[in-house]
Protein backbone atom coordinates (compact mmCIF):
# COMPACT_ATOMS: atom_id res chain seq x y z
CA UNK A 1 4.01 12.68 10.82
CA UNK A 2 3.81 12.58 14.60
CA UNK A 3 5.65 8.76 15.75
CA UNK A 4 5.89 7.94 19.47
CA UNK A 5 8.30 5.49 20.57
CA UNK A 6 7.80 3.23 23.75
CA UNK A 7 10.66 0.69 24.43
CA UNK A 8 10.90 -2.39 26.63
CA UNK A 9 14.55 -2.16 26.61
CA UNK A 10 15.15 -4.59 23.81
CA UNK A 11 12.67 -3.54 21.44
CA UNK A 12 10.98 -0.26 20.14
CA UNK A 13 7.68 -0.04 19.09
CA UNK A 14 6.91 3.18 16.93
CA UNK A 15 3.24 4.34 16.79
CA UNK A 16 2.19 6.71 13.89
CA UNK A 17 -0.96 8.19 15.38
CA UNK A 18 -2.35 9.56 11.78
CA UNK A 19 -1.98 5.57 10.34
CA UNK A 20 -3.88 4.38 13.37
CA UNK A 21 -7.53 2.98 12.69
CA UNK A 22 -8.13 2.44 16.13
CA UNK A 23 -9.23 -1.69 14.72
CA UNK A 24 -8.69 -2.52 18.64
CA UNK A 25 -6.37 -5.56 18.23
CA UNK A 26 -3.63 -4.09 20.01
CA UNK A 27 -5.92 -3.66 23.21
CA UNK A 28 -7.88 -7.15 22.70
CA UNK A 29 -4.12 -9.35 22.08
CA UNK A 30 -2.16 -7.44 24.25
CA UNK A 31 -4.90 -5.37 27.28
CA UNK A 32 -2.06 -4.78 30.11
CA UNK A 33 0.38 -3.25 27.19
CA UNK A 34 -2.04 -1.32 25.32
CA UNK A 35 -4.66 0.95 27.52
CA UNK A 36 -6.13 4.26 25.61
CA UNK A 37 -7.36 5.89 29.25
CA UNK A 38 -4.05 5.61 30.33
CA UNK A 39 -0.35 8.01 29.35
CA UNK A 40 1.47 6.66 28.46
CA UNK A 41 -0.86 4.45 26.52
CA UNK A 42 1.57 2.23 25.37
CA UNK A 43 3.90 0.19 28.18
CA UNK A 44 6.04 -2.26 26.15
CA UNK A 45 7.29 -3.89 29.76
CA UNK A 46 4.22 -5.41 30.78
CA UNK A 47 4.53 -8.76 28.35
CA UNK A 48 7.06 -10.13 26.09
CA UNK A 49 9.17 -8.73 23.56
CA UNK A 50 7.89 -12.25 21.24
CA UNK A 51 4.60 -11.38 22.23
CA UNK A 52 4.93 -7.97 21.65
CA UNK A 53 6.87 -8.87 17.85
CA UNK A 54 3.88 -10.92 17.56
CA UNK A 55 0.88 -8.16 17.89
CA UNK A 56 2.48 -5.83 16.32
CA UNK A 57 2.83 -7.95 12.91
CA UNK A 58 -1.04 -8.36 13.11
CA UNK A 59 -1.90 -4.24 13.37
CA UNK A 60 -3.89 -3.59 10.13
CA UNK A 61 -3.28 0.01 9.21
CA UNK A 62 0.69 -0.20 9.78
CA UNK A 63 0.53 2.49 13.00
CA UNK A 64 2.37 0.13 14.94
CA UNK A 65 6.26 -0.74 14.02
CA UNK A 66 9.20 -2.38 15.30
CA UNK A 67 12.65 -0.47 15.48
C-alpha cells in the first residue's frame, strides 16, 4: 500500500493513493491545499490545521488520514 505523508508542521495527513476515489471534495473544500496538476499535490501549509482536520473527516473512500 503506497501512503504519502504531507505535514503542516502540526499535523500529518496520510494519503493512500489505491483508497482514493478521486470524489473531488478535497479540491472543492480545500482548492489552494489540494491541486492534482501540481507535486507535490498535497501542501498542508496553505490553510488551517482545523480546516484541514475538518476536510479530511469528510473524504469518502478513507484515502485521506490524520497522523
Amino acid at each position: 500500500m503506497d501512503t504519502k505523508e504531507y505535514s503542516n508542521g502540526e499535523i500529518t495527513i496520510l494519503w493512500k493513493a489505491d483508497k482514493c476515489i478521486h470524489s473531488g471534495i478535497c479540491v472543492k473544500t480545500l482548492p489552494k491545499v489540494y491541486n492534482p496538476k501540481a507535486r507535490p499535490w498535497i501542501k498542508p501549509e496553505n490553510a488551517t490545521t482545523e480546516a484541514l482536520l475538518d476536510q479530511v473527516s469528510k473524504c469518502p473512500s478513507g484515502a485521506l488520514s490524520i497522523k
